[in-house]
Protein backbone atom coordinates (compact mmCIF):
# COMPACT_ATOMS: atom_id res chain seq x y z
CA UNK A 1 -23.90 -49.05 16.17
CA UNK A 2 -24.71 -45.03 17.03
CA UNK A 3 -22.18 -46.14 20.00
CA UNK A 4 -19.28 -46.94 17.10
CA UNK A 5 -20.10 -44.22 15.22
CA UNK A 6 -19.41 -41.79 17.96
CA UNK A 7 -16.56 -43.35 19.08
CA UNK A 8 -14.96 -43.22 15.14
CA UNK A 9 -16.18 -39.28 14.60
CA UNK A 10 -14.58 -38.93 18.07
CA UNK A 11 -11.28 -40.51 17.16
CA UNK A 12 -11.25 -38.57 13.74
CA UNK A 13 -11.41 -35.28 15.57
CA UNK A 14 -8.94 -36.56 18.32
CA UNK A 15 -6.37 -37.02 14.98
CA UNK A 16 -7.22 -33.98 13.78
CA UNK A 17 -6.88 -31.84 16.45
CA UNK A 18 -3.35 -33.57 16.86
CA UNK A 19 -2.19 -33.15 13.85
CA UNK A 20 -3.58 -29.07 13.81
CA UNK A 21 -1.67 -28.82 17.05
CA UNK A 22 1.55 -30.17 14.81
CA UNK A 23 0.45 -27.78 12.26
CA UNK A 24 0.45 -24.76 14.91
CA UNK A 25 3.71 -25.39 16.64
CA UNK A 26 7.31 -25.08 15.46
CA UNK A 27 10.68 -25.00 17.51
CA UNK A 28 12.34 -22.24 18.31
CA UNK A 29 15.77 -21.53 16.82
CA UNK A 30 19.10 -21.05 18.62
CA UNK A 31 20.02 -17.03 19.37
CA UNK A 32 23.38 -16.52 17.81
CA UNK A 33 25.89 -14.26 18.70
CA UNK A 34 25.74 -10.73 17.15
CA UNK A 35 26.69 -10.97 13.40
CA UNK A 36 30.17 -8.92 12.37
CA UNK A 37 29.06 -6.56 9.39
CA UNK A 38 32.33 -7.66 7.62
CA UNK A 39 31.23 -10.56 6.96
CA UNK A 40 29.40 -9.65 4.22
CA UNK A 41 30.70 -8.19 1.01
CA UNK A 42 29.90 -4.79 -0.24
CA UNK A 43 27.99 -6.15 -3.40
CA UNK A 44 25.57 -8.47 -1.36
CA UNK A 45 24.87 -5.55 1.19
CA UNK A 46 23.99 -3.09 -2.07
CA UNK A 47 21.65 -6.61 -3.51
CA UNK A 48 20.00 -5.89 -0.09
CA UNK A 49 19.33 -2.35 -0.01
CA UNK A 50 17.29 -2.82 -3.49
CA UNK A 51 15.47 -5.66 -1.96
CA UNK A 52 14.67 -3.42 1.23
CA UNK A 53 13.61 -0.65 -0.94
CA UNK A 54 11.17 -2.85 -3.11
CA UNK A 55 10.17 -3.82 -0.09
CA UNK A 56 9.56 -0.52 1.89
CA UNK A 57 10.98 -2.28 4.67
CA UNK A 58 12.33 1.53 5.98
CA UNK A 59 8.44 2.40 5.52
CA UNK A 60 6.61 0.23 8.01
CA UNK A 61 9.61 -0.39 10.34
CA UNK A 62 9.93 3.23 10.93
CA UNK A 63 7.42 4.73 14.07
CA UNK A 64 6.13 7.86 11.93
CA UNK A 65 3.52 9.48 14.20
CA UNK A 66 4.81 11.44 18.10
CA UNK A 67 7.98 13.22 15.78
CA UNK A 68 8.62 9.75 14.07
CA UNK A 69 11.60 7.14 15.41
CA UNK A 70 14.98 5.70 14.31
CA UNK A 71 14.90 4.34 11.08
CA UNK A 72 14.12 0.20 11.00
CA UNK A 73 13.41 0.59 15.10
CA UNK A 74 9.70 -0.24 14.66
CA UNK A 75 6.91 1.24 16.49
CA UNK A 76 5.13 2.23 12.87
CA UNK A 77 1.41 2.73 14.22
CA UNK A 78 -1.39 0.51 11.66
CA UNK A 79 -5.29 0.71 12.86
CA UNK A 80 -6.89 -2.66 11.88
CA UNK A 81 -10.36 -3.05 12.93
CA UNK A 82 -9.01 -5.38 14.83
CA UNK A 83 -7.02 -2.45 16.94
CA UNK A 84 -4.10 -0.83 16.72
CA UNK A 85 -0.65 -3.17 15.46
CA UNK A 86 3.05 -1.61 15.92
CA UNK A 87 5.50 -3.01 13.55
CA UNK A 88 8.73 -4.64 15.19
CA UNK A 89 12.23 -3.47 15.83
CA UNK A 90 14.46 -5.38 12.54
CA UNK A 91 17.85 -3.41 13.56
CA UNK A 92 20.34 -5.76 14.80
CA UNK A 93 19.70 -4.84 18.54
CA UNK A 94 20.62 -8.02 20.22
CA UNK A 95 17.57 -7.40 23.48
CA UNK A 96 15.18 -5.58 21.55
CA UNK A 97 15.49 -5.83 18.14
CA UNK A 98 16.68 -9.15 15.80
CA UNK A 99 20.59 -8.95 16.57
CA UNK A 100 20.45 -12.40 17.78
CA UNK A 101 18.40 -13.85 15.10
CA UNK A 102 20.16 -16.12 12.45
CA UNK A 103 19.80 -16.13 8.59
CA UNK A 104 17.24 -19.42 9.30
CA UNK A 105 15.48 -17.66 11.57
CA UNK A 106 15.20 -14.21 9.26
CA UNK A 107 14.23 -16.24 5.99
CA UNK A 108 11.38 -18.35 8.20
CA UNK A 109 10.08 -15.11 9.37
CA UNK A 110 9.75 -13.89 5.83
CA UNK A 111 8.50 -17.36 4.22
CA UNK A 112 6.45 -18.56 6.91
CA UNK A 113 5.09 -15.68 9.63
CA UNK A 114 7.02 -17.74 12.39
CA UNK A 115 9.51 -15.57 14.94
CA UNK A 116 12.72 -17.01 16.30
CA UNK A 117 11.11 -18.24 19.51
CA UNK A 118 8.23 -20.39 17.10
CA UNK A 119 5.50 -17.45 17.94
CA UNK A 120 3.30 -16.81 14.76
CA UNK A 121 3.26 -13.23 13.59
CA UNK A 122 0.33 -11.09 12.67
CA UNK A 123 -0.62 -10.90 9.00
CA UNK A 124 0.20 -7.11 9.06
CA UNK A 125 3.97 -8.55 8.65
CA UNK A 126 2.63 -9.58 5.03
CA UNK A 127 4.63 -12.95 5.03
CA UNK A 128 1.82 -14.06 2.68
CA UNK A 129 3.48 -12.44 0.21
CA UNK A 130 7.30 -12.26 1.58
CA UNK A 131 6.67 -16.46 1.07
CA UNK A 132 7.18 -15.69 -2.34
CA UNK A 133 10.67 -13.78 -2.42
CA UNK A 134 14.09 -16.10 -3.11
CA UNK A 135 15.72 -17.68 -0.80
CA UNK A 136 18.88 -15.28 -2.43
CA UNK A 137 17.14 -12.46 -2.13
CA UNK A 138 16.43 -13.27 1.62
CA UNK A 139 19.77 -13.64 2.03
CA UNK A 140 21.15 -10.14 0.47
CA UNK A 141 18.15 -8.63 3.05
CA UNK A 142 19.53 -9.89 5.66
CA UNK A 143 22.70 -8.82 5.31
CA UNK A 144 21.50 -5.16 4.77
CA UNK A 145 19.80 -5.26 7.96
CA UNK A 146 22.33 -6.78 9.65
CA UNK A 147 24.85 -3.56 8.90
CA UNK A 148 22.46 -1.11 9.83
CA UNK A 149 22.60 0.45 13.26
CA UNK A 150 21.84 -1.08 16.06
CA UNK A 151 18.70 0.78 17.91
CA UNK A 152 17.41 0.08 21.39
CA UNK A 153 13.91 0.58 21.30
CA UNK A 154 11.31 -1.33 22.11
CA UNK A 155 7.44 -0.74 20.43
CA UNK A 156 4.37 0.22 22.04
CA UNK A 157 1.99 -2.85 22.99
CA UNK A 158 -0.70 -4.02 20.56
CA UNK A 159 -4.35 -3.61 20.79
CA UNK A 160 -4.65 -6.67 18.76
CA UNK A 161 -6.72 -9.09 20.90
CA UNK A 162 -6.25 -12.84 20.61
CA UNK A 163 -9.02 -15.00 22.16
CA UNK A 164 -8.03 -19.11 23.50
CA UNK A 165 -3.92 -18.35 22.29
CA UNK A 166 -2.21 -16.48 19.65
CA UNK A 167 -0.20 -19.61 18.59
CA UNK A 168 -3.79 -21.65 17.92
CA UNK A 169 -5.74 -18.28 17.00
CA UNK A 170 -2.80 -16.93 14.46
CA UNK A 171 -2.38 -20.85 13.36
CA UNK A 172 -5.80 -21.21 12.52
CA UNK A 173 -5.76 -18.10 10.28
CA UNK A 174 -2.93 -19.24 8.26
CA UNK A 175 -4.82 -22.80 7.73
CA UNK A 176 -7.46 -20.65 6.16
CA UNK A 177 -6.03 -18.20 4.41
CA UNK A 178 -1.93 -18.65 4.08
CA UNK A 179 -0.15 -20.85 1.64
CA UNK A 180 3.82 -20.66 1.49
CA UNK A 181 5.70 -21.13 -1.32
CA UNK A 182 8.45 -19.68 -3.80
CA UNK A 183 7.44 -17.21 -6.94
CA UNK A 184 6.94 -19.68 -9.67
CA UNK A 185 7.78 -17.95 -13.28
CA UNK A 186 4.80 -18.48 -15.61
CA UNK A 187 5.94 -19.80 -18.94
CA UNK A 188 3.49 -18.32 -20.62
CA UNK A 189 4.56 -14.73 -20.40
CA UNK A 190 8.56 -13.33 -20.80
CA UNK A 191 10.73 -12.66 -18.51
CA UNK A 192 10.09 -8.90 -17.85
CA UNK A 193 6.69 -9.63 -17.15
CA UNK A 194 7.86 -12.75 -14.58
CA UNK A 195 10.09 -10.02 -13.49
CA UNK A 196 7.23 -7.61 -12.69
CA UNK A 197 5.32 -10.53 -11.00
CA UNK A 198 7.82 -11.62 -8.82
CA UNK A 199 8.53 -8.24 -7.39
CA UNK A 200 4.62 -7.31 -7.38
CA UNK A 201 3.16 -10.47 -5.95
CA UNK A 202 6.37 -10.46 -3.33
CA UNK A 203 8.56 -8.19 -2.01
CA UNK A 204 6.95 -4.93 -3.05
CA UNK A 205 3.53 -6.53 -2.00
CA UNK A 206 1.32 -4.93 -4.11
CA UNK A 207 -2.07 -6.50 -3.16
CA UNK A 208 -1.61 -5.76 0.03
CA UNK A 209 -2.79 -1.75 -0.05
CA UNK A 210 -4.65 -2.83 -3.23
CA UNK A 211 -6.83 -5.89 -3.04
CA UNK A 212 -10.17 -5.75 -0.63
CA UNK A 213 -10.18 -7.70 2.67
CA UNK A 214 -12.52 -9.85 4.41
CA UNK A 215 -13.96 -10.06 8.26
CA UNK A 216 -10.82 -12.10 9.04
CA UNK A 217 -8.39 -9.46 7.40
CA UNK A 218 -6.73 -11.46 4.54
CA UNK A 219 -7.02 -10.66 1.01
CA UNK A 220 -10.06 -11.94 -0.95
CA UNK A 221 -8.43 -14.39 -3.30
CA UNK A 222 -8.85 -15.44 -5.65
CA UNK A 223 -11.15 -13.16 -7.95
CA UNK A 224 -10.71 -9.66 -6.76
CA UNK A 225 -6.95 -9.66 -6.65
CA UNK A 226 -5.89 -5.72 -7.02
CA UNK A 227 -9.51 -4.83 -7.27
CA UNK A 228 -8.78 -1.78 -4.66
CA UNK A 229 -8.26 -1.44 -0.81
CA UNK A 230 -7.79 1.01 1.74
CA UNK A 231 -5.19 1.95 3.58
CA UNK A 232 -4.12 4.39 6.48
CA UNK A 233 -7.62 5.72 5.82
CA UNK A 234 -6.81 6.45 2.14
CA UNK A 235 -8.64 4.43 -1.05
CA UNK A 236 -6.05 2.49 -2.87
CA UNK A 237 -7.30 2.55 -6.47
CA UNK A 238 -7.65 -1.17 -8.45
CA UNK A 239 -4.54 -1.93 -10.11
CA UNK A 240 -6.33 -4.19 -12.80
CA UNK A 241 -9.24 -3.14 -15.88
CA UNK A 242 -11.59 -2.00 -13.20
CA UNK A 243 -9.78 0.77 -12.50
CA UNK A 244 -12.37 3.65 -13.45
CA UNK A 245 -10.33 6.61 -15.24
CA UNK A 246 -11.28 7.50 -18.23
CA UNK A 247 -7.82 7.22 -19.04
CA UNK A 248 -5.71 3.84 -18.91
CA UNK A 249 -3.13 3.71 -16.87
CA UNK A 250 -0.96 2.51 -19.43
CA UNK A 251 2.60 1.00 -18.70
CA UNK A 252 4.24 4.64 -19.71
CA UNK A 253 1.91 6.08 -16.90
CA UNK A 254 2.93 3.09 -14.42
CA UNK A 255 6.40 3.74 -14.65
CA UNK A 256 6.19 7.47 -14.59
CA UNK A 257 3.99 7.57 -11.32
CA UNK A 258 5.85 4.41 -10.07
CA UNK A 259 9.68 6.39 -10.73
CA UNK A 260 9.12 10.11 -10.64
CA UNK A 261 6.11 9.97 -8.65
CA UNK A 262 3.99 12.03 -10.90
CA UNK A 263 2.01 10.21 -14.08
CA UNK A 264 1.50 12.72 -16.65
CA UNK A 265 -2.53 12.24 -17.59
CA UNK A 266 -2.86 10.93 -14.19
CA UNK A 267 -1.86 13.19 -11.36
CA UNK A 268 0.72 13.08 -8.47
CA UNK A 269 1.25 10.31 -6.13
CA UNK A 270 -0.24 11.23 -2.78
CA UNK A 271 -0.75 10.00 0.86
CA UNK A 272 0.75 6.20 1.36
CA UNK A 273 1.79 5.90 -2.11
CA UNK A 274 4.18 9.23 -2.80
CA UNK A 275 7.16 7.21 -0.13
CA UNK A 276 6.37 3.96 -2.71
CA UNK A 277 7.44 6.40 -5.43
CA UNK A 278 10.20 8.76 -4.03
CA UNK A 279 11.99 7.12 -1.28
CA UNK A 280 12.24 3.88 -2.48
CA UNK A 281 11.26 3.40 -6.24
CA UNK A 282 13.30 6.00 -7.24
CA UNK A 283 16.47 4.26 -5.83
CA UNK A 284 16.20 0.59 -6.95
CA UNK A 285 17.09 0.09 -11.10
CA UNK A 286 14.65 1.39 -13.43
CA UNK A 287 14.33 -2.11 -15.19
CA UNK A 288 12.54 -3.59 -11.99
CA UNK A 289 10.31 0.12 -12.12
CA UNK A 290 9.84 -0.61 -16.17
CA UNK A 291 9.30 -4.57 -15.25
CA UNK A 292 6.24 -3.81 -12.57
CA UNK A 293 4.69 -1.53 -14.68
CA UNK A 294 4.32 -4.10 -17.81
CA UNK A 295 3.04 -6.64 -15.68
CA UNK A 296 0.43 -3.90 -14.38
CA UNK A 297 -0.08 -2.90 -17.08
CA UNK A 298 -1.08 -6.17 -18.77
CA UNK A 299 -3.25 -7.13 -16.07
CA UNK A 300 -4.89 -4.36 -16.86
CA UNK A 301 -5.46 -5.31 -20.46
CA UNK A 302 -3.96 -1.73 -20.76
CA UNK A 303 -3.26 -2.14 -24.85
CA UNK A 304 -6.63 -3.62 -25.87
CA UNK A 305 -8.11 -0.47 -23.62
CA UNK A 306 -6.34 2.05 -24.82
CA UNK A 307 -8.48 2.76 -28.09
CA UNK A 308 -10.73 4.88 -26.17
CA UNK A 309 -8.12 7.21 -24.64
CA UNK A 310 -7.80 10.11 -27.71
CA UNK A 311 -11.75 10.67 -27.57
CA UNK A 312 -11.42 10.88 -23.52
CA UNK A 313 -8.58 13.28 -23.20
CA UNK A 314 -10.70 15.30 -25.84
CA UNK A 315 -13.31 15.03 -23.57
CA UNK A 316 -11.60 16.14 -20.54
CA UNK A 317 -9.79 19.06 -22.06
CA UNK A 318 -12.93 20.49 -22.98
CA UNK A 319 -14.34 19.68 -19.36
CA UNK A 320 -11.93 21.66 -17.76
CA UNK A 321 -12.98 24.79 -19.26
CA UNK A 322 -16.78 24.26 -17.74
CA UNK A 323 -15.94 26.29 -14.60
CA UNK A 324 -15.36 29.04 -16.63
CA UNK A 325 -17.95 29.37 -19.20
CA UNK A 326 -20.66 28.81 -15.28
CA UNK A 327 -18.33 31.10 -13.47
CA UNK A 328 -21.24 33.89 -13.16
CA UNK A 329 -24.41 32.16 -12.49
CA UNK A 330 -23.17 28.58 -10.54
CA UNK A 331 -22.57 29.35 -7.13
CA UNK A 332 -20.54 25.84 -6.53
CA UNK A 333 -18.27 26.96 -9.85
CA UNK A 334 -17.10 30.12 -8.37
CA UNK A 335 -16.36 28.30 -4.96
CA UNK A 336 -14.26 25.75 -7.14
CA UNK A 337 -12.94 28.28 -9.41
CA UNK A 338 -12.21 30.59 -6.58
CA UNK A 339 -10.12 27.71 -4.87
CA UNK A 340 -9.04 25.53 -6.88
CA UNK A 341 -9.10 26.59 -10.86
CA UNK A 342 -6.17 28.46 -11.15
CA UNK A 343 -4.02 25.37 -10.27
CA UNK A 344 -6.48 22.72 -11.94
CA UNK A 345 -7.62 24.44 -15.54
CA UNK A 346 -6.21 22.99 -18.38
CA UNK A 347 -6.53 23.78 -22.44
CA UNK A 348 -5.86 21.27 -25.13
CA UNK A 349 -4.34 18.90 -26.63
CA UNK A 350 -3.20 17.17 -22.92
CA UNK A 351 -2.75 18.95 -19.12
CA UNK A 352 0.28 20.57 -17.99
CA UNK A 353 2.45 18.50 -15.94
CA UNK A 354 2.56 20.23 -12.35
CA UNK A 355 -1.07 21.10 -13.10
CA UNK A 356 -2.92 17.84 -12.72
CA UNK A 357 -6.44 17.40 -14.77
CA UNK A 358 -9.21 15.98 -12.18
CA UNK A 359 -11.46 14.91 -15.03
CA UNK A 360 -8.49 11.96 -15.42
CA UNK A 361 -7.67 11.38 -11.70
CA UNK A 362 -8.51 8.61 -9.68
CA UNK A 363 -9.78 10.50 -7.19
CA UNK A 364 -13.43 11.53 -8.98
CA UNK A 365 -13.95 8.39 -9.86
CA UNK A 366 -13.53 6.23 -6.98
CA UNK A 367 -16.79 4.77 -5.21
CA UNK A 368 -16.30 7.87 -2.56
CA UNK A 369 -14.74 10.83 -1.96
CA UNK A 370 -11.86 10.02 0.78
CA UNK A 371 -9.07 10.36 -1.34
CA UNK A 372 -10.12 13.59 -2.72
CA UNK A 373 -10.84 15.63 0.67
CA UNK A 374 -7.90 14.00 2.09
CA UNK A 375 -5.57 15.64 -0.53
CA UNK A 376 -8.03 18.89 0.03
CA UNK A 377 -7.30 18.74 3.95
CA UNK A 378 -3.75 17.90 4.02
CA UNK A 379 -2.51 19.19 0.56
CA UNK A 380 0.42 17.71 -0.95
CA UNK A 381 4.78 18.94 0.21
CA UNK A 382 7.13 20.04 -3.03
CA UNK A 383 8.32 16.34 -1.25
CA UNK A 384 5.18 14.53 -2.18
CA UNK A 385 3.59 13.74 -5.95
CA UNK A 386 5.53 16.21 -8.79
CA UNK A 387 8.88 17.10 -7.40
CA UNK A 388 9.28 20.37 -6.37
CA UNK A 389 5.49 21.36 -7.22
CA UNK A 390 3.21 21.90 -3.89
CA UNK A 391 -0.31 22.50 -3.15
CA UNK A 392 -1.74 24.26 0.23
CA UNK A 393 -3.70 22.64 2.67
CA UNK A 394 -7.23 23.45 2.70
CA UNK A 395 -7.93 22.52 5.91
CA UNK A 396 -8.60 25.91 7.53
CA UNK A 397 -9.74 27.89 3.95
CA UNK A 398 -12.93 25.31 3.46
CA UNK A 399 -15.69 23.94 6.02
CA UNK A 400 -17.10 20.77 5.63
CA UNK A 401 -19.68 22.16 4.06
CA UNK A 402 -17.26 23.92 0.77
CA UNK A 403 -15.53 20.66 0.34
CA UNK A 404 -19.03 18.85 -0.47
CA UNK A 405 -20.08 21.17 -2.61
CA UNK A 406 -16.76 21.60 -4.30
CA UNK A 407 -16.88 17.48 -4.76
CA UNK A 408 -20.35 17.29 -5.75
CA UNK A 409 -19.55 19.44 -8.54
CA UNK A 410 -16.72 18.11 -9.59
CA UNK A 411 -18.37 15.04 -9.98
CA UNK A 412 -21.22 16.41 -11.89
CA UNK A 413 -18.83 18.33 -14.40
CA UNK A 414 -15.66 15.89 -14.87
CA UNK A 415 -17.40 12.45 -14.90
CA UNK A 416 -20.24 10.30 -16.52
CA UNK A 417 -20.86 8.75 -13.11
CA UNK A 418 -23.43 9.19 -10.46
CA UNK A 419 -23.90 11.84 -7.41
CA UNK A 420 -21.36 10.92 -3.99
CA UNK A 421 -23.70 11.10 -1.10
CA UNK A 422 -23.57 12.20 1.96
CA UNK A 423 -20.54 14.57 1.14
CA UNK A 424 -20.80 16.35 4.05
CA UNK A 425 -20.61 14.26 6.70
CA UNK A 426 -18.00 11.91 4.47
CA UNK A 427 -16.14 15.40 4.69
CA UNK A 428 -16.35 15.49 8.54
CA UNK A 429 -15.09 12.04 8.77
CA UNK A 430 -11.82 12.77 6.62
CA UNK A 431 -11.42 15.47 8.61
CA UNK A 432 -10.68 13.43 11.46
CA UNK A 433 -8.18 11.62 9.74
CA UNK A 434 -6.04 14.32 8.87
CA UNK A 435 -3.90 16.04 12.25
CA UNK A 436 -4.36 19.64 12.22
CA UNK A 437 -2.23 22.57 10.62
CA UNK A 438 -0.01 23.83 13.72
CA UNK A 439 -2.06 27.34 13.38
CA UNK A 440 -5.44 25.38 13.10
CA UNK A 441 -8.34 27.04 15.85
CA UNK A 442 -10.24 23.16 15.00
């Protein structure tokens, strides 16, 4: 009998591990001969460039550290703590980027993380949400690729390391944690909203930079889908009614800081998200910008939230004059007020745009204080956040030690929540994340 048994549990894994070996391989598709731009017409090429730019394809194609690369030849640097991943080449390069690859092969790479030759691809290609993009809008993407220039350059090799084989480690991954699949519209909301969904949940991938991770590196759904991430060392905020402002980010604010890249209660867009905002939101039509920021916005229960904002703005207006009134006897308010107040202060009814209110920025009430000594170290170009307005980089002007006390009061004057700790070594560590001014001694 315990013989049978054996035997049976034996078979049963025998079938299984067949039919996961199925699972794990496909075929490799035919090169093709290199793909005449005329082929395609002007207005499907133009279809593509939006698609590209909701998709910040330009972003994470582009190598940006060593001077930065050609644009779309790859090499774009991402530490996992996995190690180091370098995004491919996607110009039509026949030998080393995807001139030989056929409109099959592109729209499988996008819908199901498998290359041309039948390789998986690493989840940092974020195919788990690409799976969701039309098979039209595919199409108009590749085309737009496929007229860009041609760039011979191959990428520096990952630090990613695979244990047994990529195809059965990478397959195994996407049993776990990958299902493809078309956008389905939900009939229960309008067609702006499906709008906004489609382009959040796919080709502008959203959650991706701003729902958490697990061990294994995929996005913990569902449940804490846009409940905040972090990315390129930065803290991206949640996107849905855990975000902690004071303020709601209401749709008005979404589009603002999605289009111009400056909300006006808000703040600038800084670090990773300012390119979202000015090289590629800026360019695609404002009803996609306007359709993202409803569905954000109502995933945020934004209009049954906003009730509280008049009493809060109140608050804050009155906050910002706290530095002042302590200016004489608090040591850490002349430090702030000595660096930072003249840009910062604000009076009533509602802050200057160009002069951004902290007591309503993310950045005081996150869980910790990266994002706010990151914008300290590395201040912000007239390129970044608010068009034409700059800030300096603090990086030389404060020590560790100024940039903890500078948070800590912050904290203690412009929100209800408790201390930060260990500010100054958090301060050290941010540090090393930013690359030194060219006249830096550090």
């Amino acid at each position: 009998m315990i013989k049978r048994i054996l035997t049976g549990v034996a078979g049963v894994g025998i079938v299984a591990g067949m039919g996961f070996l199925w699972y794990a391989w496909w075929p490799a598709i035919p090169k093709i001969a290199p793909v005449q731009p005329g082929q395609f017409s002007a207005e499907k090429i133009e279809r593509g460039r939006i698609v590209a730019a909701e998709s910040y394809c330009v972003e994470c194609h582009t190598r940006q550290d060593n001077g930065g690369g050609p644009t779309l030849a790859g090499d774009y640097k991402m530490e996992t703590p996995f190690g180091d991943i370098f995004s491919s080449n996607i110009t039509p390069d026949p030998e080393t980027g995807i001139g030989n690859w056929s409109e099959p092969a592109f729209r499988r790479a996008l819908q199901y993380g498998v290359s041309r030759d039948g390789s998986h691809l690493l989840p940092a290609f974020v195919y788990d949400h690409f799976t969701k993009m039309s098979d039209e809008d595919i199409s108009d993407l590749y085309a737009w690729i496929m007229t860009r220039p041609a760039v011979h350059m191959t990428r520096r090799p990952n630090g990613f390391p695979l244990s047994i084989s990529p195809r059965i480690t990478l397959a195994s991954w996407k049993l776990m944690f990958f299902t493809p699949g078309r956008y389905k519209p939900d009939p229960n909301h309008n067609a702006e909203w499906n709008r906004g969904a489609y382009l959040a949940e796919g080709a502008a991938h959203c959650g991706a930079c701003h729902t958490p991770r697990n061990l294994a590196g995929a996005e913990k759904l569902p449940g804490q889908e846009y409940d905040g991430g972090v990315v390129d060392g930065w803290i991206a905020p949640p996107l849905n009614q855990n975000n902690p402002t004071p303020v709601v980010w209401t749709e008005d604010e979404l589009y603002q800081y999605l289009r111009n890249g400056v909300a006006p209660l808000h703040g600038p867009a800084g670090g990773p998200m300012s390119p979202v905002a000015h090289d590629f939101l800026a360019t695609v039509p404002e009803s996609d910008v306007h359709a993202i920021a409803y569905y954000f916005a109502d995933k945020a229960h934004a209009a049954e939230r906003v009730s509280g904002d008049k009493a809060a703005l109140e608050h804050a207006m009155a906050d910002s004059k706290k530095d002042l009134v302590g200016f004489s006897t608090d040591p850490d308010a002349r430090l702030y007020q000595g660096a930072c107040g003249a840009c910062h202060y604000n009076a009533a009814p509602a802050p200057v745009l160009g002069r951004p209110e902290l007591a309503l920025n993310n950045a005081l009430w996150l869980k910790e204080p990266t994002n706010l000594y990151l914008v300290m170290l590395r201040g912000l170009t007239a390129k970044e956040g608010q068009s034409g307005v700059a800030m300096p980089s603090f990086y030389n002007a404060l020590s560790d030690k100024d940039m903890a006390r500078i948070a800590a009061y912050l904290r203690r004057t412009r929100t209800t929540l408790p201390p930060w700790t260990d500010l100054e070594k958090k301060a050290a560590d941010a540090r090393k994340l930013v690359e030194p001014p060219v006249n830096s001694s550090h």
